[in-house]
C-alpha atoms as a PDB file:
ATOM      1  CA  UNK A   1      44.155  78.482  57.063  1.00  0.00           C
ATOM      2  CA  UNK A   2      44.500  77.911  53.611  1.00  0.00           C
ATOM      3  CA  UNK A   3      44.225  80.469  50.208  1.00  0.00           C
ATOM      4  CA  UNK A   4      47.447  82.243  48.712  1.00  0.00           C
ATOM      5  CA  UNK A   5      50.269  82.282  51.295  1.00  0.00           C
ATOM      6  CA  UNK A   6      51.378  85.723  52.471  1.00  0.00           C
ATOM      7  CA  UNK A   7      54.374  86.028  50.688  1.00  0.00           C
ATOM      8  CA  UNK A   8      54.169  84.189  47.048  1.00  0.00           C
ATOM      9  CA  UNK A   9      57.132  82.873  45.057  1.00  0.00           C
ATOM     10  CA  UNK A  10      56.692  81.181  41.819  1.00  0.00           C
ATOM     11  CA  UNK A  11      57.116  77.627  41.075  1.00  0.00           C
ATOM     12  CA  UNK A  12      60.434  76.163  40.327  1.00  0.00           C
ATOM     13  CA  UNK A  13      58.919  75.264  36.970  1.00  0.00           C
ATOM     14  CA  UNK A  14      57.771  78.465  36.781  1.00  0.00           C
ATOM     15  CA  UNK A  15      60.966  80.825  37.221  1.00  0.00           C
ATOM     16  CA  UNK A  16      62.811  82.731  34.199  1.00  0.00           C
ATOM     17  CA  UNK A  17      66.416  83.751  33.472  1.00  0.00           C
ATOM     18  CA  UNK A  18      65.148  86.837  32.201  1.00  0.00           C
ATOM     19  CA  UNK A  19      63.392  87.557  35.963  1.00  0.00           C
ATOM     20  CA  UNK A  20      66.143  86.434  37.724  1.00  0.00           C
ATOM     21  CA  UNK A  21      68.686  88.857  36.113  1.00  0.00           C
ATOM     22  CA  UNK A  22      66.292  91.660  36.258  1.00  0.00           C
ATOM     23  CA  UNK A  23      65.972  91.215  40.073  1.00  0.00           C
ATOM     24  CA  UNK A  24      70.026  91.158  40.557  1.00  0.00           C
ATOM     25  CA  UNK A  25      70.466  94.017  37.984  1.00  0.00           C
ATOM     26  CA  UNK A  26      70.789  96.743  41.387  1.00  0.00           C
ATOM     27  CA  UNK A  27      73.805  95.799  43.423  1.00  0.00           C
ATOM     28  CA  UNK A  28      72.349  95.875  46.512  1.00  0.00           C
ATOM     29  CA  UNK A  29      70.399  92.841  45.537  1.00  0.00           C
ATOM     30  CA  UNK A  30      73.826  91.133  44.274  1.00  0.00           C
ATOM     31  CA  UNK A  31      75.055  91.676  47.592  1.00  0.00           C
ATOM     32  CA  UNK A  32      72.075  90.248  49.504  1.00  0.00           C
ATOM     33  CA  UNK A  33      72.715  87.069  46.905  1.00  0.00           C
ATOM     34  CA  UNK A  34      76.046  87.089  48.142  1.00  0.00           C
ATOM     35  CA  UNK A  35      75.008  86.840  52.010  1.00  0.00           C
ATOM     36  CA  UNK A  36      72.720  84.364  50.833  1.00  0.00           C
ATOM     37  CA  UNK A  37      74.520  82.256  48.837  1.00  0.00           C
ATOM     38  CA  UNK A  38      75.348  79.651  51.995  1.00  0.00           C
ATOM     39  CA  UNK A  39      71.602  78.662  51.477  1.00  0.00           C
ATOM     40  CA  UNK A  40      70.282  79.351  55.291  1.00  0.00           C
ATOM     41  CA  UNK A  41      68.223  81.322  56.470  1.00  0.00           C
ATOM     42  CA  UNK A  42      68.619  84.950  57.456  1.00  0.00           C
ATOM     43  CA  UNK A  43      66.816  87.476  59.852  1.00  0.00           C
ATOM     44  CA  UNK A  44      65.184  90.024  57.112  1.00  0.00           C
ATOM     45  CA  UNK A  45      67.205  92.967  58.447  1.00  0.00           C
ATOM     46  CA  UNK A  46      69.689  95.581  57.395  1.00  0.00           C
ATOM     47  CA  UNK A  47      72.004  94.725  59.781  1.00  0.00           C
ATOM     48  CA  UNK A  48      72.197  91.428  58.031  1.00  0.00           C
ATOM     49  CA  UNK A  49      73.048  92.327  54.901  1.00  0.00           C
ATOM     50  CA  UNK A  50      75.252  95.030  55.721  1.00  0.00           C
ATOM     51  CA  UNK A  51      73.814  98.138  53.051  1.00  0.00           C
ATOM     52  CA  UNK A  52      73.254 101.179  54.073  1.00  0.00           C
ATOM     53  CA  UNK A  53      69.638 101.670  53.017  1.00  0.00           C
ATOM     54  CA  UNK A  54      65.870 101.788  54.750  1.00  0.00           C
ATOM     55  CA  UNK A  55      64.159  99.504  55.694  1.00  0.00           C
ATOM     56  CA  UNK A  56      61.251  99.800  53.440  1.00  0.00           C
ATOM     57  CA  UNK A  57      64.251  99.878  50.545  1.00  0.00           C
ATOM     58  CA  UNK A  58      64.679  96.434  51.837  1.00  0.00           C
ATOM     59  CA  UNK A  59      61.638  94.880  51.713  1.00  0.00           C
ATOM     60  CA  UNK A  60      61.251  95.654  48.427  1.00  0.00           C
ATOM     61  CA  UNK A  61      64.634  94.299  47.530  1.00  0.00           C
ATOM     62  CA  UNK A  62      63.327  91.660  49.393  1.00  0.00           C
ATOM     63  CA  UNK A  63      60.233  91.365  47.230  1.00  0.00           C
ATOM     64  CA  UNK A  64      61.556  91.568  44.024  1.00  0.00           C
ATOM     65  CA  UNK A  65      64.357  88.621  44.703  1.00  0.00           C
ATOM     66  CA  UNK A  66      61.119  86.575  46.387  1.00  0.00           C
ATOM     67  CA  UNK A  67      58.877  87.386  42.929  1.00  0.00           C
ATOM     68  CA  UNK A  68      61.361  86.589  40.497  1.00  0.00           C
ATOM     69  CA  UNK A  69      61.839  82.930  42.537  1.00  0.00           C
ATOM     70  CA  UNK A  70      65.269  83.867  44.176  1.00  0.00           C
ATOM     71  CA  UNK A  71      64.610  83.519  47.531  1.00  0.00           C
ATOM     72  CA  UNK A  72      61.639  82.161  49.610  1.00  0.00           C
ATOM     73  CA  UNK A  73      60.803  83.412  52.915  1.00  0.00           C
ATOM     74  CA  UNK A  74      59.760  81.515  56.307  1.00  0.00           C
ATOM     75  CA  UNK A  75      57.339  83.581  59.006  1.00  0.00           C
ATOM     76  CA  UNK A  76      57.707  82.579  62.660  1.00  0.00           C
ATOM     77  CA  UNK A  77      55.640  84.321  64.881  1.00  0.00           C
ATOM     78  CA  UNK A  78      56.755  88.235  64.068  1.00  0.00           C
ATOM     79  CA  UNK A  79      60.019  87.220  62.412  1.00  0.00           C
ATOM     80  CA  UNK A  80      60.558  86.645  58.526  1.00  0.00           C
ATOM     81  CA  UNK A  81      63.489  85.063  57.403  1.00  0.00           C
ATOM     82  CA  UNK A  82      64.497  84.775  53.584  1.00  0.00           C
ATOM     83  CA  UNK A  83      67.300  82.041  52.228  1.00  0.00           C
ATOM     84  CA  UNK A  84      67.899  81.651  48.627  1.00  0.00           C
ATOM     85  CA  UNK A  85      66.131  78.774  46.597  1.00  0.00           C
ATOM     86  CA  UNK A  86      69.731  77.357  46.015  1.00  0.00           C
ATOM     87  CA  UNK A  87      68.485  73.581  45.223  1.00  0.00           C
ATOM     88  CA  UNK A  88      65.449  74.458  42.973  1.00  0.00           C
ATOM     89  CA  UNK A  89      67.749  77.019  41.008  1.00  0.00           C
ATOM     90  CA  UNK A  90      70.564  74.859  40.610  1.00  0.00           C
ATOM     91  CA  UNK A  91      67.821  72.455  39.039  1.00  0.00           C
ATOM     92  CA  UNK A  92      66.119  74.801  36.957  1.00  0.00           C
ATOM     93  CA  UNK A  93      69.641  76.547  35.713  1.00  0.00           C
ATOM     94  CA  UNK A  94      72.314  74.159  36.637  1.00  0.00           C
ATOM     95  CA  UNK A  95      75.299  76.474  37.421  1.00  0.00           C
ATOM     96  CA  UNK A  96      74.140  79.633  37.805  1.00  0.00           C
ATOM     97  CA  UNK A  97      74.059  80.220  41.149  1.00  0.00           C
ATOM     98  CA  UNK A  98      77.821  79.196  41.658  1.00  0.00           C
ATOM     99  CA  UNK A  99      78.582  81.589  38.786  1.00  0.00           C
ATOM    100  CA  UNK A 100      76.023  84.778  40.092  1.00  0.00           C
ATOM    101  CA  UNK A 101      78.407  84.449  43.706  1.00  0.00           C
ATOM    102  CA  UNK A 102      81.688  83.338  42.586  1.00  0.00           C
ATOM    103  CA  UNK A 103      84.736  85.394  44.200  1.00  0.00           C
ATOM    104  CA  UNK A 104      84.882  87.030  40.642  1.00  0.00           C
ATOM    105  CA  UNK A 105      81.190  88.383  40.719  1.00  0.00           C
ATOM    106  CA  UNK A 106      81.733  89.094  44.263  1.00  0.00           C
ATOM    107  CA  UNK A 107      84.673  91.332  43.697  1.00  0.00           C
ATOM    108  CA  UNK A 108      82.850  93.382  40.912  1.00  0.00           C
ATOM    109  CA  UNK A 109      80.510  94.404  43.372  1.00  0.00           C
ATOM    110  CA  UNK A 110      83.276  97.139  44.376  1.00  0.00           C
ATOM    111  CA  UNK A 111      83.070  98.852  41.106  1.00  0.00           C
ATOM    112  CA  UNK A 112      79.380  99.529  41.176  1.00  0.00           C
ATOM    113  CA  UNK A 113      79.668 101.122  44.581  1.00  0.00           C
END
């Protein structure tokens, strides 16, 4: 099987500051950086990531982190699970992840709830 893969993510060449902060302007999507910050991969569920939203609220959050070159995903069978691109974005924007999930950031996720 070959052709565009199911769920595209740019290259790491490819990805922009301005897209990344744009995807992790809603806090929901800060959060979900926060799970994924440990750089493994995670069951796309809500359970998961702990918000109290739908599921189809998800998978767009989900989309938007995947488009902007946060996160890729990996299908197995029925399951999808999404980890962030921790090693390409350290690369690309050396820092910035470590900064976007320190305990700081982390904590001013309170204020927007």
């Amino acid at each position: 099987m070959s052709g565009t893969p199911a769920f595209p993510m740019p290259e790491a060449r490819d990805i922009r500051l301005t897209d990344l902060l744009r995807a992790l302007s809603d806090p929901g999507r800060v959060r979900m950086l926060a799970v994924l910050s440990d750089g493994e991969f995670h069951p796309c569920n809500v359970e998961e990531f702990g918000l109290d939203i739908q599921k189809s609220t998800l998978s767009h959050h989900f989309k938007t982190m995947r488009e902007a070159g946060l996160t890729e995903v990996r299908v197995q069978g029925r399951n999808h699970d999404i980890r962030l691109r921790s090693a390409e974005l350290e690369a690309r924007f050396p820092g910035l992840v470590e900064a976007l999930t320190s305990p700081a950031a982390v904590a001013d996720l309170g204020r927007d709830s």
